[in-house]
C-alpha atoms as a PDB file:
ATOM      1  CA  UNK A   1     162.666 106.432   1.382  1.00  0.00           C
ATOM      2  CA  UNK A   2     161.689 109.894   0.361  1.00  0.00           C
ATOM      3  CA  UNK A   3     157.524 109.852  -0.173  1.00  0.00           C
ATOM      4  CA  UNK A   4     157.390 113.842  -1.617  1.00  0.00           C
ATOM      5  CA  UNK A   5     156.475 114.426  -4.437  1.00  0.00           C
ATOM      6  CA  UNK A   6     157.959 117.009  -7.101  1.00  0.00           C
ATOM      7  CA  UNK A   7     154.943 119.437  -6.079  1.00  0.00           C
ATOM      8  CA  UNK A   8     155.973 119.222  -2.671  1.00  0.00           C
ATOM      9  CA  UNK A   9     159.609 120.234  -2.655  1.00  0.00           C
ATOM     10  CA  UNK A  10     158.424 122.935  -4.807  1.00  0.00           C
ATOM     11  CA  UNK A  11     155.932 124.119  -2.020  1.00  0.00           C
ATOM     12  CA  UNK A  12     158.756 123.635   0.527  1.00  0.00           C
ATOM     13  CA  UNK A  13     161.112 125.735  -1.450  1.00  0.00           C
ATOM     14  CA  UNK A  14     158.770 128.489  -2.683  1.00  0.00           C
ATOM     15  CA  UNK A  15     158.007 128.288   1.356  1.00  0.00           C
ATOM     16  CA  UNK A  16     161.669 128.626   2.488  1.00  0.00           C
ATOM     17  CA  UNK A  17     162.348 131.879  -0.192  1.00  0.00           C
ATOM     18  CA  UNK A  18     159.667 133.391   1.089  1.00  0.00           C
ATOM     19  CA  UNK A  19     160.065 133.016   4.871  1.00  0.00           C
ATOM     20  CA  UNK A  20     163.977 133.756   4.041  1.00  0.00           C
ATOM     21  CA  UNK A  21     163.078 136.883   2.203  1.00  0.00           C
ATOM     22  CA  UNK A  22     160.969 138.148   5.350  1.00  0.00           C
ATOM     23  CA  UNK A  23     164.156 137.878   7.584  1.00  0.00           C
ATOM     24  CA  UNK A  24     166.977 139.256   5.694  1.00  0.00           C
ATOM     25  CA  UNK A  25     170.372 137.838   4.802  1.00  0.00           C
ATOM     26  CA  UNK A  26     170.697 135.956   7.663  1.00  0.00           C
ATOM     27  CA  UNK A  27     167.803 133.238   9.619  1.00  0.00           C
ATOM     28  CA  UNK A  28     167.323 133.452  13.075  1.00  0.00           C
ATOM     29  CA  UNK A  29     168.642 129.715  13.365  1.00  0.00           C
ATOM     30  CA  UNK A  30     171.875 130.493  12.002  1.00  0.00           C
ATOM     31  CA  UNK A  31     172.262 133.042  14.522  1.00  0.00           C
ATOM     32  CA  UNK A  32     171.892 131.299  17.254  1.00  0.00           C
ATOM     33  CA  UNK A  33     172.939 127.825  16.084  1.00  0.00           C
ATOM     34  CA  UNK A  34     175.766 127.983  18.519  1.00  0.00           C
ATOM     35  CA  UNK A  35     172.727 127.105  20.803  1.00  0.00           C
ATOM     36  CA  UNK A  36     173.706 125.189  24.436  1.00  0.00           C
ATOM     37  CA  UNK A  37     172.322 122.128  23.307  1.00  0.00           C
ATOM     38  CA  UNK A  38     174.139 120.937  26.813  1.00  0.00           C
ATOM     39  CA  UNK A  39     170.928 123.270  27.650  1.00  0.00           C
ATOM     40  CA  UNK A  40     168.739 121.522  26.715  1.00  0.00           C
ATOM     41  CA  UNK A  41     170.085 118.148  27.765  1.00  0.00           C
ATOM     42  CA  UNK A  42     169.747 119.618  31.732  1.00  0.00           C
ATOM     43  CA  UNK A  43     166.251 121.096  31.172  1.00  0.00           C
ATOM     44  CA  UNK A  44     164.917 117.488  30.495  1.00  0.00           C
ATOM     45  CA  UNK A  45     166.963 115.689  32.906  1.00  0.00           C
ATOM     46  CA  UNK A  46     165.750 118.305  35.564  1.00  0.00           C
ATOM     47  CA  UNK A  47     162.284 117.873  34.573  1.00  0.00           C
ATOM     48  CA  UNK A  48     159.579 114.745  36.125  1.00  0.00           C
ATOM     49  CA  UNK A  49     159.734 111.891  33.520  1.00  0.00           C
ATOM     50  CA  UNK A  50     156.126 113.426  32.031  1.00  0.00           C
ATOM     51  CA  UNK A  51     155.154 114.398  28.514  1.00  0.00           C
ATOM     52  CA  UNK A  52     153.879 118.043  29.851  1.00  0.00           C
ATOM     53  CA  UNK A  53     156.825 118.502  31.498  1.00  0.00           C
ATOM     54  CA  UNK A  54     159.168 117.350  28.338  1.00  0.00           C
ATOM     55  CA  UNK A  55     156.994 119.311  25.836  1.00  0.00           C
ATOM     56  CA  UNK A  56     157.188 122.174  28.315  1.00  0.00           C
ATOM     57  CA  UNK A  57     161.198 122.259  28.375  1.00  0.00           C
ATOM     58  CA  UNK A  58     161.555 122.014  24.837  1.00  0.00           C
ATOM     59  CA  UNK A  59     158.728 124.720  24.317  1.00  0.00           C
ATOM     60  CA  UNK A  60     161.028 126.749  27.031  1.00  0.00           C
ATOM     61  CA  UNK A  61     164.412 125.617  24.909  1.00  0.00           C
ATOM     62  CA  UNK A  62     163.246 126.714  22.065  1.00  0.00           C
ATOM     63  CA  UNK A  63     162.005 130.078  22.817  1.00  0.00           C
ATOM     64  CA  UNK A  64     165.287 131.345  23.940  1.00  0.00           C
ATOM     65  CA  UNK A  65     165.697 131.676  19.776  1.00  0.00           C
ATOM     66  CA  UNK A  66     162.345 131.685  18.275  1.00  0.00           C
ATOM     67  CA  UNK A  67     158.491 132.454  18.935  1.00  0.00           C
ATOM     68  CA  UNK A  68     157.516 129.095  20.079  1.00  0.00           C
ATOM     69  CA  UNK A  69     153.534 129.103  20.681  1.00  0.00           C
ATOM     70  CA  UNK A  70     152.920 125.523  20.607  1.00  0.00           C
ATOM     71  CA  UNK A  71     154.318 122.048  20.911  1.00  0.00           C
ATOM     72  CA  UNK A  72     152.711 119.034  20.422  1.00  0.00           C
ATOM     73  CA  UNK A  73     153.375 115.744  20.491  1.00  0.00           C
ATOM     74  CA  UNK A  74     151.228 112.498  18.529  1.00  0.00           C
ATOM     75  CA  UNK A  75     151.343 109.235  17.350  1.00  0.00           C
ATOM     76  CA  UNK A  76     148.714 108.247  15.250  1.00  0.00           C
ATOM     77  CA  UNK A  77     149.226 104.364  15.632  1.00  0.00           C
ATOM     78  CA  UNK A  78     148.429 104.561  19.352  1.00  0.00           C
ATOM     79  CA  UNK A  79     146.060 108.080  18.745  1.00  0.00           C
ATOM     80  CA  UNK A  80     147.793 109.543  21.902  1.00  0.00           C
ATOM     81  CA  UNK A  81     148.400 113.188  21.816  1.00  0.00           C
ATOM     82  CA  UNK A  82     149.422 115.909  24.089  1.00  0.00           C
ATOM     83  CA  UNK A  83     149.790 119.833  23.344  1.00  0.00           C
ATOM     84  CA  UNK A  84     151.368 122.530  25.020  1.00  0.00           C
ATOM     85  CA  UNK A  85     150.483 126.016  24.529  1.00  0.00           C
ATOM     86  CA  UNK A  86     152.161 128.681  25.927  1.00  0.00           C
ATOM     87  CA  UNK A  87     149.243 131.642  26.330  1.00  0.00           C
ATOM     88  CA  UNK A  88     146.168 131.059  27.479  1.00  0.00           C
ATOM     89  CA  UNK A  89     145.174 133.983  25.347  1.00  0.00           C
ATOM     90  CA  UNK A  90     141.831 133.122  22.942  1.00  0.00           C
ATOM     91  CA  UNK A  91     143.908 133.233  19.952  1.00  0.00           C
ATOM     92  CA  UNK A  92     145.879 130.503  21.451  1.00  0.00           C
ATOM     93  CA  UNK A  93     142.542 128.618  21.874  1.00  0.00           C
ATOM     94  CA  UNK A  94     142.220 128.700  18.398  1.00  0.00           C
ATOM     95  CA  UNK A  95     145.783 127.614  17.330  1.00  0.00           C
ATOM     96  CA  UNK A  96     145.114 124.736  19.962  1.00  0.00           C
ATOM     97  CA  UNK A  97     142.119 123.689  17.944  1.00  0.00           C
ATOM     98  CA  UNK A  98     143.586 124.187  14.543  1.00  0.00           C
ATOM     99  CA  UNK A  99     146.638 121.983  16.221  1.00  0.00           C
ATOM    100  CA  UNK A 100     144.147 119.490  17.127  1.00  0.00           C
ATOM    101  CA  UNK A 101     142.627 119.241  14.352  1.00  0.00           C
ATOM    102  CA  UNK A 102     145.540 118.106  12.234  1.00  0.00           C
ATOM    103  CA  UNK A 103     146.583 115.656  15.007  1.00  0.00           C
ATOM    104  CA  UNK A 104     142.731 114.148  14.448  1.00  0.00           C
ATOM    105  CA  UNK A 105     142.979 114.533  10.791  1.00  0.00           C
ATOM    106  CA  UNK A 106     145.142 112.617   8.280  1.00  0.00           C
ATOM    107  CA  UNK A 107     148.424 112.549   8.296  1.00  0.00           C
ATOM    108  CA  UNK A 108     149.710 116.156   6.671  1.00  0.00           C
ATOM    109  CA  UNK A 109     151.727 115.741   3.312  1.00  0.00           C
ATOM    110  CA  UNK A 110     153.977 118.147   3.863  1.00  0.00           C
ATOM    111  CA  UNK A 111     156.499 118.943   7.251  1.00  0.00           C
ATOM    112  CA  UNK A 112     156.345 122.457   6.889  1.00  0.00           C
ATOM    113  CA  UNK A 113     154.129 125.227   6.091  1.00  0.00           C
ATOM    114  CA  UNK A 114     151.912 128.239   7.069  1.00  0.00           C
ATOM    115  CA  UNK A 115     148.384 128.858   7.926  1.00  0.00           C
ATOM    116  CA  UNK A 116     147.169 132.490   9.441  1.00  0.00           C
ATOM    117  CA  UNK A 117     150.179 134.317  11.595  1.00  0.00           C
ATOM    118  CA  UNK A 118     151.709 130.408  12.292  1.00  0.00           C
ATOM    119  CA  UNK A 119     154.514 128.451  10.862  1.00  0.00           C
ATOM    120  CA  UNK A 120     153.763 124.560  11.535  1.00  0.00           C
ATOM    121  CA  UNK A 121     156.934 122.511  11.756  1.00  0.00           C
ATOM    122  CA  UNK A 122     156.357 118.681  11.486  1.00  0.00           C
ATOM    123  CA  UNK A 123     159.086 116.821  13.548  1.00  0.00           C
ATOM    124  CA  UNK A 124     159.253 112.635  12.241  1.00  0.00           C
ATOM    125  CA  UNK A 125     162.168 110.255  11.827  1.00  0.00           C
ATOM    126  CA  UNK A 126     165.437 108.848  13.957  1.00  0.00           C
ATOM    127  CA  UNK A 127     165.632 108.481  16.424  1.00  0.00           C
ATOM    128  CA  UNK A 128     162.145 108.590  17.242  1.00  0.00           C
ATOM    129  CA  UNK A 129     160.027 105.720  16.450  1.00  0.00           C
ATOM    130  CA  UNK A 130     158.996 105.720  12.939  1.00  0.00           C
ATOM    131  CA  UNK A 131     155.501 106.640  14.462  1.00  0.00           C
ATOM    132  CA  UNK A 132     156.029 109.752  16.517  1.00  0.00           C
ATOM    133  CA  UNK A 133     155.324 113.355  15.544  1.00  0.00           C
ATOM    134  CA  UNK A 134     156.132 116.368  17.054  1.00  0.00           C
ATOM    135  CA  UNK A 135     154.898 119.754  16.420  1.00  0.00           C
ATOM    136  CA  UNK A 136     156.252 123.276  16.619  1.00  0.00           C
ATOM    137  CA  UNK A 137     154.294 126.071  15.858  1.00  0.00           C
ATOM    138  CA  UNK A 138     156.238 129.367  16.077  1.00  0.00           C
ATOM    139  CA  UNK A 139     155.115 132.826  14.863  1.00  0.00           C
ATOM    140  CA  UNK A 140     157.307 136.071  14.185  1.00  0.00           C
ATOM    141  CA  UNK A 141     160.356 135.605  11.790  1.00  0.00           C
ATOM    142  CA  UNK A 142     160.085 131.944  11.030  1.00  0.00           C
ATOM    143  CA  UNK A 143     162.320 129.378  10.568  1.00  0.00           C
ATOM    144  CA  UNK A 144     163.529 128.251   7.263  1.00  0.00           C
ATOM    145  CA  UNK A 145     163.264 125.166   6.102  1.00  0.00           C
ATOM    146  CA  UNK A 146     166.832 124.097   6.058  1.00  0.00           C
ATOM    147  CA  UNK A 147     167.111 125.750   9.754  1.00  0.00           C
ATOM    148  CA  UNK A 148     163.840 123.775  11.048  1.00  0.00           C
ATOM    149  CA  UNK A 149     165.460 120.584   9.351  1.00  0.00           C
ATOM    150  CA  UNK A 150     169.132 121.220  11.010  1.00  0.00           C
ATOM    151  CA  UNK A 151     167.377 122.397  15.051  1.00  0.00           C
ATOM    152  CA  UNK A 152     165.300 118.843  14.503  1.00  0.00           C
ATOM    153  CA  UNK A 153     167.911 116.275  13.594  1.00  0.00           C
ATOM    154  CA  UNK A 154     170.127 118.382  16.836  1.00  0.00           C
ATOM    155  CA  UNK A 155     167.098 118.452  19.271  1.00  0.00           C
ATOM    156  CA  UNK A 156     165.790 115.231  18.554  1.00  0.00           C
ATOM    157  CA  UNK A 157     169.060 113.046  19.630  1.00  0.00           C
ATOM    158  CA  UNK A 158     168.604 114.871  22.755  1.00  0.00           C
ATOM    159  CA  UNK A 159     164.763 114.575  23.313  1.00  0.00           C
ATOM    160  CA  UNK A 160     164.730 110.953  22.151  1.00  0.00           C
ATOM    161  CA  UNK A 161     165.494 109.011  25.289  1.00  0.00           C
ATOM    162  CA  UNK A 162     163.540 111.974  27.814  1.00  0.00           C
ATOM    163  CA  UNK A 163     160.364 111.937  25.472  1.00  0.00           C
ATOM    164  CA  UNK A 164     161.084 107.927  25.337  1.00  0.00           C
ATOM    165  CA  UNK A 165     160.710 107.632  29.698  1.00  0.00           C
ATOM    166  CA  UNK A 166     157.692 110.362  29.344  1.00  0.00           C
ATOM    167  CA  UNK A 167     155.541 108.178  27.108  1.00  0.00           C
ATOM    168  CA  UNK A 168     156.763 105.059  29.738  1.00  0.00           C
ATOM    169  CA  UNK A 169     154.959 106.842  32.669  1.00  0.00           C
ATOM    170  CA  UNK A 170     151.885 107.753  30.365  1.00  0.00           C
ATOM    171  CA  UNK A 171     151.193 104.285  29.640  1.00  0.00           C
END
């Protein structure tokens, strides 16, 4: 069931034109889409059955293509939430709060969009329980849309069962 409204798929579009008009003809996505997802698969199963540890090798995945700063995960049912930040730099202790604050706040309307030098990309749906959310916050280029949409439906078949284990052991 699709919950957006006309107003949003306008704001996601008018989003996407403009982040695709700041990177040229083609995204960085697309350019890299031949990505070792294999990768990825041996970064989690090397890594301790831990949510840092999981949101750490995906934060480490993903910047081989893209200026990952943040990734957090939430679920709002259960209010558990981790983040990890990759600088420790003070205007990473202000994305962490601005992070925080939207997991503490309601649920954001939209899965994409941009506040200051950040592009927030909201991760939800199969095969993660209906209540998970993940976060990636990247600067530089930016993802589009489309390219945010296509990395999270490949990543997240991958991620699923790890992240799955990592919440066991936090429990």
């Amino acid at each position: 069931m699709d919950l957006k409204t006309n107003r949003d798929r306008r704001y996601d579009h008018s989003l996407d034109e403009k982040i695709s008009s700041k990177q040229g003809a083609k995204s960085v996505i697309s350019q890299n889409f031949a990505m070792d997802l294999n990768h990825l698969n041996k970064l989690l199963e090397e890594s301790e059955p831990e949510l840092q540890e999981t949101l750490e090798s995906l934060s480490n995945w993903l910047n081989t293509f893209i200026s990952v700063k943040l990734v957090a995960y939430w679920n709002p049912r259960t209010t558990f939430s981790h983040l990890c930040c990759r600088d420790k730099e003070e205007s990473s202790k202000y994305l962490r709060e601005k992070s925080q604050a939207i997991i503490d706040g309601p649920l954001p309307r939209t899965r994409h969009w941009r506040q200051e030098n950040w592009l927030f990309h909201l991760w939800i749906g199969n095969p993660l329980d209906k209540w998970d959310r993940i976060l990636v916050v990247e600067s530089g280029q930016g993802m589009t849309i489309n390219d945010s949409n296509k990395l999270m439906e490949k990543t997240l078949d991958i991620l699923h069962k790890p992240l799955k284990n990592a919440l066991k052991s936090c429990t």
